[in-house]
C-alpha atoms as a PDB file:
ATOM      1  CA  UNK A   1     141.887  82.741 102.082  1.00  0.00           C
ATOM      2  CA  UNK A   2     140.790  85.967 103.639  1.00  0.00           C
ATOM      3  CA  UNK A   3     138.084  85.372 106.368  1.00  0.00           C
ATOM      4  CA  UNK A   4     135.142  87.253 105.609  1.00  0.00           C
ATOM      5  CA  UNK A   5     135.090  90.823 107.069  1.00  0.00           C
ATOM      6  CA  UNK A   6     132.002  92.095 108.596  1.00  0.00           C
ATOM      7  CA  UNK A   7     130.700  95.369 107.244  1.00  0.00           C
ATOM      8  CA  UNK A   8     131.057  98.225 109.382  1.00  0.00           C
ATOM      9  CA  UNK A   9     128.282  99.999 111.282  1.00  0.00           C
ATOM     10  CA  UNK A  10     128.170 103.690 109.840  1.00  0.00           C
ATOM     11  CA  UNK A  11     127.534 105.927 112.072  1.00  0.00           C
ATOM     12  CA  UNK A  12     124.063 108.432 111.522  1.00  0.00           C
ATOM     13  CA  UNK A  13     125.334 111.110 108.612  1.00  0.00           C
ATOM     14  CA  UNK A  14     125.436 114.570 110.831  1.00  0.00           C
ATOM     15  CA  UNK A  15     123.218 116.308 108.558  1.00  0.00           C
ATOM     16  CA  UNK A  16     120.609 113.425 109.795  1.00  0.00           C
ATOM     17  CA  UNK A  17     121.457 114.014 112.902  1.00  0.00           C
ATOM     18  CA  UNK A  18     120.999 118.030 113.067  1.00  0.00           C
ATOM     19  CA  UNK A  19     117.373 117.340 111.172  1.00  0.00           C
ATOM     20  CA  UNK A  20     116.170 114.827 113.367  1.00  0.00           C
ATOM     21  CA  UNK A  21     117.178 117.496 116.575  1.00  0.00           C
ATOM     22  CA  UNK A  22     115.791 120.630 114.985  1.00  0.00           C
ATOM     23  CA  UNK A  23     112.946 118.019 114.143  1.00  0.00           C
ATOM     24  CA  UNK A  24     112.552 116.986 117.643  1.00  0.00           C
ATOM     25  CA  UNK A  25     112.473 121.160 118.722  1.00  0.00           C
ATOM     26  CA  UNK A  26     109.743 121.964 116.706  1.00  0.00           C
ATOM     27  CA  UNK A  27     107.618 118.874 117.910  1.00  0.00           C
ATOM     28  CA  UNK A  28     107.982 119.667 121.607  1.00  0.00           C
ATOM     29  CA  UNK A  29     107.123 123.134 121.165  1.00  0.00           C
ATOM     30  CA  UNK A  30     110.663 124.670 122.225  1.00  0.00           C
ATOM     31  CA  UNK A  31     110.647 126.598 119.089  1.00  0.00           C
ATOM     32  CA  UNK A  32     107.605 128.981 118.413  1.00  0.00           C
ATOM     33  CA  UNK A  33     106.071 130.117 115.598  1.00  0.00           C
ATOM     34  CA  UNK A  34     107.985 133.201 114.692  1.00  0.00           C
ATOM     35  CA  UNK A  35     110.903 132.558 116.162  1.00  0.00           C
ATOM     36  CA  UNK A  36     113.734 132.790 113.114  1.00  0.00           C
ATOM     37  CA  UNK A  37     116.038 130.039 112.568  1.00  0.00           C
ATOM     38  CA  UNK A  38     119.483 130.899 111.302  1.00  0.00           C
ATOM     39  CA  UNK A  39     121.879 128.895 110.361  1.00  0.00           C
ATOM     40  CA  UNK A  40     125.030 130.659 111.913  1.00  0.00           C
ATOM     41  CA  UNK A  41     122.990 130.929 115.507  1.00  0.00           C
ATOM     42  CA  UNK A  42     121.711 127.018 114.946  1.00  0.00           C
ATOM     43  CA  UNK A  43     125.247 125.933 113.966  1.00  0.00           C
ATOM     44  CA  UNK A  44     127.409 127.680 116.756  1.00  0.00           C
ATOM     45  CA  UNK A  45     124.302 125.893 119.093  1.00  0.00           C
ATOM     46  CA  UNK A  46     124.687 122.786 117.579  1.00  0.00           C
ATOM     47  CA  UNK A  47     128.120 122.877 117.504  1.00  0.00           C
ATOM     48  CA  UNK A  48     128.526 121.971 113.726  1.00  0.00           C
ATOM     49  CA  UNK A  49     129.030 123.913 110.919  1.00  0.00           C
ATOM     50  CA  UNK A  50     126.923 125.498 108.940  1.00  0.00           C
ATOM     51  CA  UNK A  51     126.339 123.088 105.729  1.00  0.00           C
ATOM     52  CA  UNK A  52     124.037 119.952 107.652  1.00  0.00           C
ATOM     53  CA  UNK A  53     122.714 123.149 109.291  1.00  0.00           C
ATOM     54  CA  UNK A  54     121.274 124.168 105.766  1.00  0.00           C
ATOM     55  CA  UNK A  55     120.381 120.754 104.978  1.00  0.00           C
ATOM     56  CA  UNK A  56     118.271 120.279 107.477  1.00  0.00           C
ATOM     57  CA  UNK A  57     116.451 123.322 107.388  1.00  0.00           C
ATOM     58  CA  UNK A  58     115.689 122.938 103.684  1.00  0.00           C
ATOM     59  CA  UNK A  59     114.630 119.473 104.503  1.00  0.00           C
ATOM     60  CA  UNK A  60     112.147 120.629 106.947  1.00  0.00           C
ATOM     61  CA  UNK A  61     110.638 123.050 104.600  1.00  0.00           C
ATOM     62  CA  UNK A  62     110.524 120.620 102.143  1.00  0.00           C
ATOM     63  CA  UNK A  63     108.211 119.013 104.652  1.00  0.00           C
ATOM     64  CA  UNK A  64     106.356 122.221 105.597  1.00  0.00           C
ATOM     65  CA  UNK A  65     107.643 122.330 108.632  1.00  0.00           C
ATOM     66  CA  UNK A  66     109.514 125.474 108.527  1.00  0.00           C
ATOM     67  CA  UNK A  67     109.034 128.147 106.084  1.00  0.00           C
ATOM     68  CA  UNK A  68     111.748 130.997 104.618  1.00  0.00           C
ATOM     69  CA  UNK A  69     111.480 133.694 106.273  1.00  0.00           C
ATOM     70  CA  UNK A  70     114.049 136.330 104.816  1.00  0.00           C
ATOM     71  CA  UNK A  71     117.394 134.952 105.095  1.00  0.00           C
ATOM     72  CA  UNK A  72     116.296 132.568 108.058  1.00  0.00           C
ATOM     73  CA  UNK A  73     113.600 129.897 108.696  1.00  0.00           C
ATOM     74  CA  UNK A  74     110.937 130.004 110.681  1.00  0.00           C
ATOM     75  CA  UNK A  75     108.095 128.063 111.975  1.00  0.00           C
ATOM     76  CA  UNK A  76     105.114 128.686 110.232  1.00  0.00           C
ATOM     77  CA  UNK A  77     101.620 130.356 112.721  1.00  0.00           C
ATOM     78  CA  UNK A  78      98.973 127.940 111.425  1.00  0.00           C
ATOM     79  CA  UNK A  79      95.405 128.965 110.359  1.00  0.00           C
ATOM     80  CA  UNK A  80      92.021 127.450 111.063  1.00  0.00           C
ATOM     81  CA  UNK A  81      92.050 126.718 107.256  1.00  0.00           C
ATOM     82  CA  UNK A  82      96.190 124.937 107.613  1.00  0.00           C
ATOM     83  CA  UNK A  83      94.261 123.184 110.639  1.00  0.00           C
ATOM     84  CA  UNK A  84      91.801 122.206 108.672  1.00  0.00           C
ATOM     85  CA  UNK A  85      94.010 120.955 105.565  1.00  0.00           C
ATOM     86  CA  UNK A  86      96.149 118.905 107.671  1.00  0.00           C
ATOM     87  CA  UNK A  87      93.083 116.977 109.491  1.00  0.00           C
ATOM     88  CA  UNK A  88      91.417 116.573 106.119  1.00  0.00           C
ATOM     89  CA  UNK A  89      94.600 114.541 105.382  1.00  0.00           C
ATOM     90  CA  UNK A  90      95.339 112.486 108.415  1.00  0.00           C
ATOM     91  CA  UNK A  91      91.378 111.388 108.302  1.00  0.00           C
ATOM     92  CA  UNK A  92      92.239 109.829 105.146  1.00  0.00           C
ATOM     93  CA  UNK A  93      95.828 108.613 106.510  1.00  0.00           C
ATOM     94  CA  UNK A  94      95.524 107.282 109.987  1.00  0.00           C
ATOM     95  CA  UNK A  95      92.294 105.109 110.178  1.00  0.00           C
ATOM     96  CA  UNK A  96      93.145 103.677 107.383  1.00  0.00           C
ATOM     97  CA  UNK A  97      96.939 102.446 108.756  1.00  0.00           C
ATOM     98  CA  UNK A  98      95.298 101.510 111.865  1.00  0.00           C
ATOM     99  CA  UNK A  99      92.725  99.031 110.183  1.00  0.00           C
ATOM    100  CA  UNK A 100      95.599  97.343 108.330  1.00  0.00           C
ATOM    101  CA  UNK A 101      97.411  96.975 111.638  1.00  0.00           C
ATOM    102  CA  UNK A 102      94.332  95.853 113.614  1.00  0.00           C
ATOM    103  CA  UNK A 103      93.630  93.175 110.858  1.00  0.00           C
ATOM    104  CA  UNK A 104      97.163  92.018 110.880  1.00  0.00           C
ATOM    105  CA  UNK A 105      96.213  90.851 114.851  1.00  0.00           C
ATOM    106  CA  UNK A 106      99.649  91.857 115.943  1.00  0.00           C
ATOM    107  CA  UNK A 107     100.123  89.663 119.383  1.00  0.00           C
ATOM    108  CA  UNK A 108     101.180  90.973 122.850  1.00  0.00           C
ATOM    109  CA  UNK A 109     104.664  91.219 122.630  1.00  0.00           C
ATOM    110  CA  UNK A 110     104.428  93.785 119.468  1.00  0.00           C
ATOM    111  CA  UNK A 111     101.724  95.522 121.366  1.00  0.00           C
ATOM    112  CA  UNK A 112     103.796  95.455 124.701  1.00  0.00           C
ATOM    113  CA  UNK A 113     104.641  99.246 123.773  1.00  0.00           C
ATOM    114  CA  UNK A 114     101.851 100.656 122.927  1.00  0.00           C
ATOM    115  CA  UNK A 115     100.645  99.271 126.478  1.00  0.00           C
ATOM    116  CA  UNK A 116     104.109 100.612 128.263  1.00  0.00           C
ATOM    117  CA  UNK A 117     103.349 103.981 126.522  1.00  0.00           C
ATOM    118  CA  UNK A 118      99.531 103.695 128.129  1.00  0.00           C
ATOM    119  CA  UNK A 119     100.907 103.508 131.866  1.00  0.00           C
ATOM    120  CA  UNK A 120     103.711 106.279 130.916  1.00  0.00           C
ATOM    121  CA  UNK A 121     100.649 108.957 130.021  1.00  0.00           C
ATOM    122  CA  UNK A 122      98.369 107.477 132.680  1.00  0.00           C
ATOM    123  CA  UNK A 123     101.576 108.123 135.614  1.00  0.00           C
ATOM    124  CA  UNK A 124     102.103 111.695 133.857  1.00  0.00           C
ATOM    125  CA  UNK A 125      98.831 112.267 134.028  1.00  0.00           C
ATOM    126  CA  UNK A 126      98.242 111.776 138.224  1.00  0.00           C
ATOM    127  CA  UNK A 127     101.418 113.807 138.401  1.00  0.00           C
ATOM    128  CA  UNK A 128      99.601 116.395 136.207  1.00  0.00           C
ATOM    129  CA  UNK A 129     102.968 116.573 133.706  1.00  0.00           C
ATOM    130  CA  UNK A 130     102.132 117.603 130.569  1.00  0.00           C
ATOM    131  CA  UNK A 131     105.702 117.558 129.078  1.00  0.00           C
ATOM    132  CA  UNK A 132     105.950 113.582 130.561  1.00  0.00           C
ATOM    133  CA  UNK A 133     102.519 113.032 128.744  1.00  0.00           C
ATOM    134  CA  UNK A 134     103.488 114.502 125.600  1.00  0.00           C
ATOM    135  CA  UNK A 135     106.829 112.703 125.446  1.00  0.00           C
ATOM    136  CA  UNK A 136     104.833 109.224 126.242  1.00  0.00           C
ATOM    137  CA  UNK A 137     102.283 110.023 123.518  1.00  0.00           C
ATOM    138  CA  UNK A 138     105.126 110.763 120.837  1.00  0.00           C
ATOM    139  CA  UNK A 139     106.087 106.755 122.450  1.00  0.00           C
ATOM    140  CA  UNK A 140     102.690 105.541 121.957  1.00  0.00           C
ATOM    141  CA  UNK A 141     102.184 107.044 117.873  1.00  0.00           C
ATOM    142  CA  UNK A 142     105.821 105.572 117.224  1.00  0.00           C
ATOM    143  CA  UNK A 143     104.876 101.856 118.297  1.00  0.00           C
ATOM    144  CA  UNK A 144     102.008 101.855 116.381  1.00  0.00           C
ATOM    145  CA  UNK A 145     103.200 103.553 113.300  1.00  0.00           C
ATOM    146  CA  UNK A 146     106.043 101.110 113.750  1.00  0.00           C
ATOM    147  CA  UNK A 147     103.929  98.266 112.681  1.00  0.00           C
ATOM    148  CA  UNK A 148     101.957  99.543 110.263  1.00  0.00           C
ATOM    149  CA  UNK A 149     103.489  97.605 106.827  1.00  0.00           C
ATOM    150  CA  UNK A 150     103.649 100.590 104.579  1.00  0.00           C
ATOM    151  CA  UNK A 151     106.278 102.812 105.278  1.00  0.00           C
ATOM    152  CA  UNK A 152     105.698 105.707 102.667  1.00  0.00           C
ATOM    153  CA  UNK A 153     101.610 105.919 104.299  1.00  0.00           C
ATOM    154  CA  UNK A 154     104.090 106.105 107.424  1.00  0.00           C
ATOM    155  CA  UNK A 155     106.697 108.693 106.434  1.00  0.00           C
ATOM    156  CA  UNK A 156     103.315 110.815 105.265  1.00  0.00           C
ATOM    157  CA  UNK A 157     101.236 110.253 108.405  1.00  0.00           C
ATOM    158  CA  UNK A 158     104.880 111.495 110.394  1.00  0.00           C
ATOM    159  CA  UNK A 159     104.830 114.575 108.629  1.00  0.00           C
ATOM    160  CA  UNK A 160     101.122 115.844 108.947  1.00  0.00           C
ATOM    161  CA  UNK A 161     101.133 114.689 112.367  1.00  0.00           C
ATOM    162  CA  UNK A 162     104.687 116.592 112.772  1.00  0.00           C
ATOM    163  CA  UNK A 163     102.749 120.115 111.210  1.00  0.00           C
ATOM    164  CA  UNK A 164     100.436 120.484 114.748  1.00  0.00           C
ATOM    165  CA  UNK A 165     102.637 118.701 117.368  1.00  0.00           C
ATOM    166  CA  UNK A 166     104.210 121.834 118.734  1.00  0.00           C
ATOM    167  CA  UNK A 167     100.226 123.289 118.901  1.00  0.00           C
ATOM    168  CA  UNK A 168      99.297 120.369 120.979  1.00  0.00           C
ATOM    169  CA  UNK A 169     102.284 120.584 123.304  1.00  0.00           C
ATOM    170  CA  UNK A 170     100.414 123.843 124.417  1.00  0.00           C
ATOM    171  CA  UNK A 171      96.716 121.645 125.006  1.00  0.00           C
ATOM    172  CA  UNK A 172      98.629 118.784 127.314  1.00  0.00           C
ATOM    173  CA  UNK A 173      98.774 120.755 130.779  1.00  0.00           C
ATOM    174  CA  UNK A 174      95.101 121.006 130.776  1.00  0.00           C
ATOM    175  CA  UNK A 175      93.944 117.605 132.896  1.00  0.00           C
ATOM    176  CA  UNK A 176      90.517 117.778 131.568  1.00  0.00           C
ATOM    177  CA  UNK A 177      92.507 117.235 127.346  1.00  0.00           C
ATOM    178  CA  UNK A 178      95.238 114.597 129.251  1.00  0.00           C
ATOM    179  CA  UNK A 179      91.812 112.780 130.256  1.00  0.00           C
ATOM    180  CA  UNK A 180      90.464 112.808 126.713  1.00  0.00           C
ATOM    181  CA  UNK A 181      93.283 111.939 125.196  1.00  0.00           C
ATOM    182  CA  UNK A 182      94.083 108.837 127.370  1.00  0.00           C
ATOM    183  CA  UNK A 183      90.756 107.246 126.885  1.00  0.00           C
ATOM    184  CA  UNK A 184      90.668 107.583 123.293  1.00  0.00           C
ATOM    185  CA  UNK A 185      94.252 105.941 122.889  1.00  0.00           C
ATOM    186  CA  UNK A 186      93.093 102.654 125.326  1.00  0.00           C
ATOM    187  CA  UNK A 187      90.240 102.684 123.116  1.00  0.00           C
ATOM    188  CA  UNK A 188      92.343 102.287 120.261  1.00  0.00           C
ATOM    189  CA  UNK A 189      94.751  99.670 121.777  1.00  0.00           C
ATOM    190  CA  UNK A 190      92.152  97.467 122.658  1.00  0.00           C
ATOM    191  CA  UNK A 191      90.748  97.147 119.101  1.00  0.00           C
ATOM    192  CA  UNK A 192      94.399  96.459 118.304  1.00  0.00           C
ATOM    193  CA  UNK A 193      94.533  93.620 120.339  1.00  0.00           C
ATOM    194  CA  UNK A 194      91.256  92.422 119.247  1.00  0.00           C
ATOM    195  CA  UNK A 195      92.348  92.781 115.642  1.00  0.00           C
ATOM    196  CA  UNK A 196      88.918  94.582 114.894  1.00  0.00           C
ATOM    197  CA  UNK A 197      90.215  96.609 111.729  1.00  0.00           C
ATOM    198  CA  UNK A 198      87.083  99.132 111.781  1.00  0.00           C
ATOM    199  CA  UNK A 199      87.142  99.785 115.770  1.00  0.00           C
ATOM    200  CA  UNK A 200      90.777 100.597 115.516  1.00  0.00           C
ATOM    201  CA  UNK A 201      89.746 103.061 112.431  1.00  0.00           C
ATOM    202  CA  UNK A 202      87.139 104.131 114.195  1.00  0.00           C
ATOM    203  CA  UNK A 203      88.458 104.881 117.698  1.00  0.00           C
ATOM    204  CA  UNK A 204      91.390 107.337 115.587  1.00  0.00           C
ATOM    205  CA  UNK A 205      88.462 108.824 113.648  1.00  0.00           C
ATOM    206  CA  UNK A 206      86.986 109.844 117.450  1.00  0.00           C
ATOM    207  CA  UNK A 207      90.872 110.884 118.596  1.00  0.00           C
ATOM    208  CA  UNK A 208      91.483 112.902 115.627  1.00  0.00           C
ATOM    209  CA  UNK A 209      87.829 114.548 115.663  1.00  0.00           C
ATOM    210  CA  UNK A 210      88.600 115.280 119.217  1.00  0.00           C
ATOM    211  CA  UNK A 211      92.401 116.759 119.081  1.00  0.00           C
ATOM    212  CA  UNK A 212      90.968 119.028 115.827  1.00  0.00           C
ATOM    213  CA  UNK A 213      88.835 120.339 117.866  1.00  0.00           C
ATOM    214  CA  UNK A 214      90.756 121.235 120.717  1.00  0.00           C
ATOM    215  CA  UNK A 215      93.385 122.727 118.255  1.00  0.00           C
ATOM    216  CA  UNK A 216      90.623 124.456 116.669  1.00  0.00           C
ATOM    217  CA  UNK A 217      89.477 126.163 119.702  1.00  0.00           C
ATOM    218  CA  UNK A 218      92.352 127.568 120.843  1.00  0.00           C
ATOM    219  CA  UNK A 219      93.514 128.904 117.483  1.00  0.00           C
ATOM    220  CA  UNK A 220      89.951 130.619 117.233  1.00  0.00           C
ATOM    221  CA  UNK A 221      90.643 132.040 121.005  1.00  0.00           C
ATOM    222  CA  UNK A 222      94.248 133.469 120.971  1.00  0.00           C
END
């Protein structure tokens, strides 16, 4: 008799692979909101050809994050009004997936990352690096989303939360906004740990109400 084989570990498809980069651009603000996306420049960058290219781009506007733009893609400019529709959502989203982790009373080691994120953003912060905050606040969202139980509320709070991230990548250099933003996620971690469902909605409400209005602000300015 044949010994059982093991099944094999397939690797990520490349069309995956291309959305999850271009994906990755747009959050960390290396792409701006103009700036068109073709798929014969994006390709010969990428080094792939042009097909997972196309995939991924019509994925992402599928999401909203890109829009056509002629025969290319581009990132959208956002409105007060898109500003406005996306917070209206994640209100509705966010608190809500952080009471049902909060009430879940998740113990240390599944909050271990959510702390290891905290000192990441609190070391970026004294070396006033905005990029090293960002990148440790992308950390901190991605351990807690991790344990929320519903992954479609998770896939949707991803994608809203995906629409402003390259706006707040411009708002993290300012010290007095890396302050702000700090507080209100140890806030939030410490209702985790005390499994107090309506703090941990509550202290998101506050971050949310806060990073709106930041976003807000500059929109309104520029």
């Amino acid at each position: 008799m044949i010994t059982r084989l093991r099944t094999l570990q397939r690797p990520e498809p490349l069309g995956e692979r291309v959305y999850t980069t271009l994906r990755d651009y747009l959050r960390a603000g290396r792409i701006r909101a103009g700036q068109p996306l073709q798929e014969g420049v994006l390709a010969a960058q990428l080094g792939v050809s042009r097909t997972p290219v196309r995939e991924a781009l019509a994925r992402l506007a599928s999401e909203g994050l890109v829009a056509a733009d002629g025969r290319s893609f581009a990132l959208p400019s956002l409105s007060v009004g898109d500003i406005e529709d996306i917070y209206a959502l994640r209100f509705l989203l966010e608190p809500e997936a952080l009471r049902l982790v909060a009430v879940s009373r998740p113990g240390r080691k599944a909050l271990a990352p959510l702390r290891a994120a905290l000192e990441e953003m609190a070391a970026a912060n004294e070396a006033a690096d905005g990029a090293a905050f960002m990148e440790a606040n992308y950390r901190f969202r991605d351990a807690w989303t991790a344990l929320v139980p519903n992954k479609r509320l998770v896939r949707a709070i991803q994608i809203y939360a995906d629409h402003v991230r390259y706006l707040r990548a411009f708002t993290l250099d300012t010290a007095a906004v890396r302050v702000l933003v700090l507080k209100g996620l140890k806030q939030l971690a410490a209702a985790l740990a005390e499994g107090d469902g309506e703090a941990a909605a509550q202290a998101m409400r506050t971050h949310l109400g806060n990073a709106k209005r930041i976003l807000l602000d500059m929109t309104e300015s520029n």
